[in-house]
Protein backbone atom coordinates (compact mmCIF):
# COMPACT_ATOMS: atom_id res chain seq x y z
CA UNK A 1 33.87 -3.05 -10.81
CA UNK A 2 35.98 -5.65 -8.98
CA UNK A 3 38.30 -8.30 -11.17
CA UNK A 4 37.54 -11.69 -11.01
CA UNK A 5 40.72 -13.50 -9.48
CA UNK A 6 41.09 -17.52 -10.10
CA UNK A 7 39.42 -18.52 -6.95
CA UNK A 8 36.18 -16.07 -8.11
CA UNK A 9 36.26 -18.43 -11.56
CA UNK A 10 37.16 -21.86 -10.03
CA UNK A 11 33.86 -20.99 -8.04
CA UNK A 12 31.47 -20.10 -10.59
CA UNK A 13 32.46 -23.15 -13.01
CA UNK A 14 32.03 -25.46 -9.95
CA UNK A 15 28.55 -23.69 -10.01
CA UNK A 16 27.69 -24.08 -13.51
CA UNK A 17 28.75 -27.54 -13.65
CA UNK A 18 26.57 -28.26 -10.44
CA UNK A 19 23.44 -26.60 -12.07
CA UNK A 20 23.80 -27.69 -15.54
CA UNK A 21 26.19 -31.29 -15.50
CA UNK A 22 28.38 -32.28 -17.56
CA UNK A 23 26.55 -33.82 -19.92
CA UNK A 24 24.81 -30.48 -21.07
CA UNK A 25 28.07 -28.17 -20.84
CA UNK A 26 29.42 -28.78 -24.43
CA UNK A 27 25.89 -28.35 -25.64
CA UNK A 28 25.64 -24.82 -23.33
CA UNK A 29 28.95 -23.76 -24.77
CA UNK A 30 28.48 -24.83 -28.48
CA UNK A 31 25.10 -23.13 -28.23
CA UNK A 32 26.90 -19.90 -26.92
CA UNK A 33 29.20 -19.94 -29.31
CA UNK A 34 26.18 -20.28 -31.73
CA UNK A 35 25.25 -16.98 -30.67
CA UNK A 36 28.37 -15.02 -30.13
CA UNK A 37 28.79 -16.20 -34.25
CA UNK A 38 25.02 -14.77 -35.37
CA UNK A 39 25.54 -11.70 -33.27
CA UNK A 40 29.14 -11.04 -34.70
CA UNK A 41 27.88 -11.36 -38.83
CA UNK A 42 24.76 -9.36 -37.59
CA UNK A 43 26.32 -6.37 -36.67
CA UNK A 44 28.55 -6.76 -39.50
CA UNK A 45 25.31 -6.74 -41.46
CA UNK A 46 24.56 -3.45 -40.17
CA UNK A 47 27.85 -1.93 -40.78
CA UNK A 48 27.51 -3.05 -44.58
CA UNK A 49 23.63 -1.64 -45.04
CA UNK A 50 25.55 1.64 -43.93
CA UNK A 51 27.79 1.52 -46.71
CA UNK A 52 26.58 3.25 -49.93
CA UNK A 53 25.42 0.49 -52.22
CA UNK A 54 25.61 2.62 -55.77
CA UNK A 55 28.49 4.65 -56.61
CA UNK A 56 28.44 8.57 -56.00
CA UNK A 57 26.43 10.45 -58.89
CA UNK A 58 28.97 12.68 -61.17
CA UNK A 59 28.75 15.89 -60.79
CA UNK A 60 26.18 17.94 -63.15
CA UNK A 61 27.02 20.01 -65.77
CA UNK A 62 26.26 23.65 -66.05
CA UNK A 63 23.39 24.13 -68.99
CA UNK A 64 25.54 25.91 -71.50
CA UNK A 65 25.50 30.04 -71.38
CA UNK A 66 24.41 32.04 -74.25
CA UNK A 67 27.20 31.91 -76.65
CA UNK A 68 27.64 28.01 -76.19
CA UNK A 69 24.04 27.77 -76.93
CA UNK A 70 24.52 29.59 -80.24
CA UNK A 71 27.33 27.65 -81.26
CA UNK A 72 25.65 24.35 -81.01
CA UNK A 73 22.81 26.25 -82.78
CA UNK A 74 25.14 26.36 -85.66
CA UNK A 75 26.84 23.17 -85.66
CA UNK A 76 23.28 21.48 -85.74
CA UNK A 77 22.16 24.43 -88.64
CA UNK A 78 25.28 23.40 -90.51
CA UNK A 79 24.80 19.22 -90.19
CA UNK A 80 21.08 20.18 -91.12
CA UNK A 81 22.03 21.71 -94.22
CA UNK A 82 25.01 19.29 -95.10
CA UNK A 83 21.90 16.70 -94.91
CA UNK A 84 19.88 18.35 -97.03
CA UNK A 85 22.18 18.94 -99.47
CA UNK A 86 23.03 15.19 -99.78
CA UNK A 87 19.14 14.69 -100.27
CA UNK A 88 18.76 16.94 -103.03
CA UNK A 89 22.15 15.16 -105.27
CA UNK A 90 20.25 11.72 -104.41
């Protein structure tokens, strides 16, 4: 693709003045800018929606094995009887 030296560019805005005047050149370029300004918070739209919106989930625990199992069993059988004991002096 060829580079566009200043005679190339002196051309084509003698062009676009000739097809669009002057009088509808700030209105052309505020409307481009317009655009350039939706397109550039659009696609940083997109980048956002790819971000993860809730935090990670922690990790899960492993159910507890057999002798953590009984030991809870315990600790509950113990507040269970603490409870009823306090029941029975009421």
């Amino acid at each position: 693709m060829a580079g566009l030296g200043t005679t190339e560019i002196l051309i084509i805005l003698a062009v676009v003045l000739l097809l669009f005047g002057s009088a509808k050149l700030p209105q052309l370029a505020r409307s481009l800018g317009r655009s350039a300004r939706i397109l550039k918070t659009e696609t940083k739209g997109l980048y956002e929606d790819d971000a993860p919106q809730t935090p990670p989930a922690p990790p899960a625990q492993l159910p507890p094995g057999p002798r953590e199992q009984a030991a809870l069993l315990r600790q509950e059988a113990a507040r269970l009887e603490r409870e009823a004991q306090r029941t029975r002096d009421v």
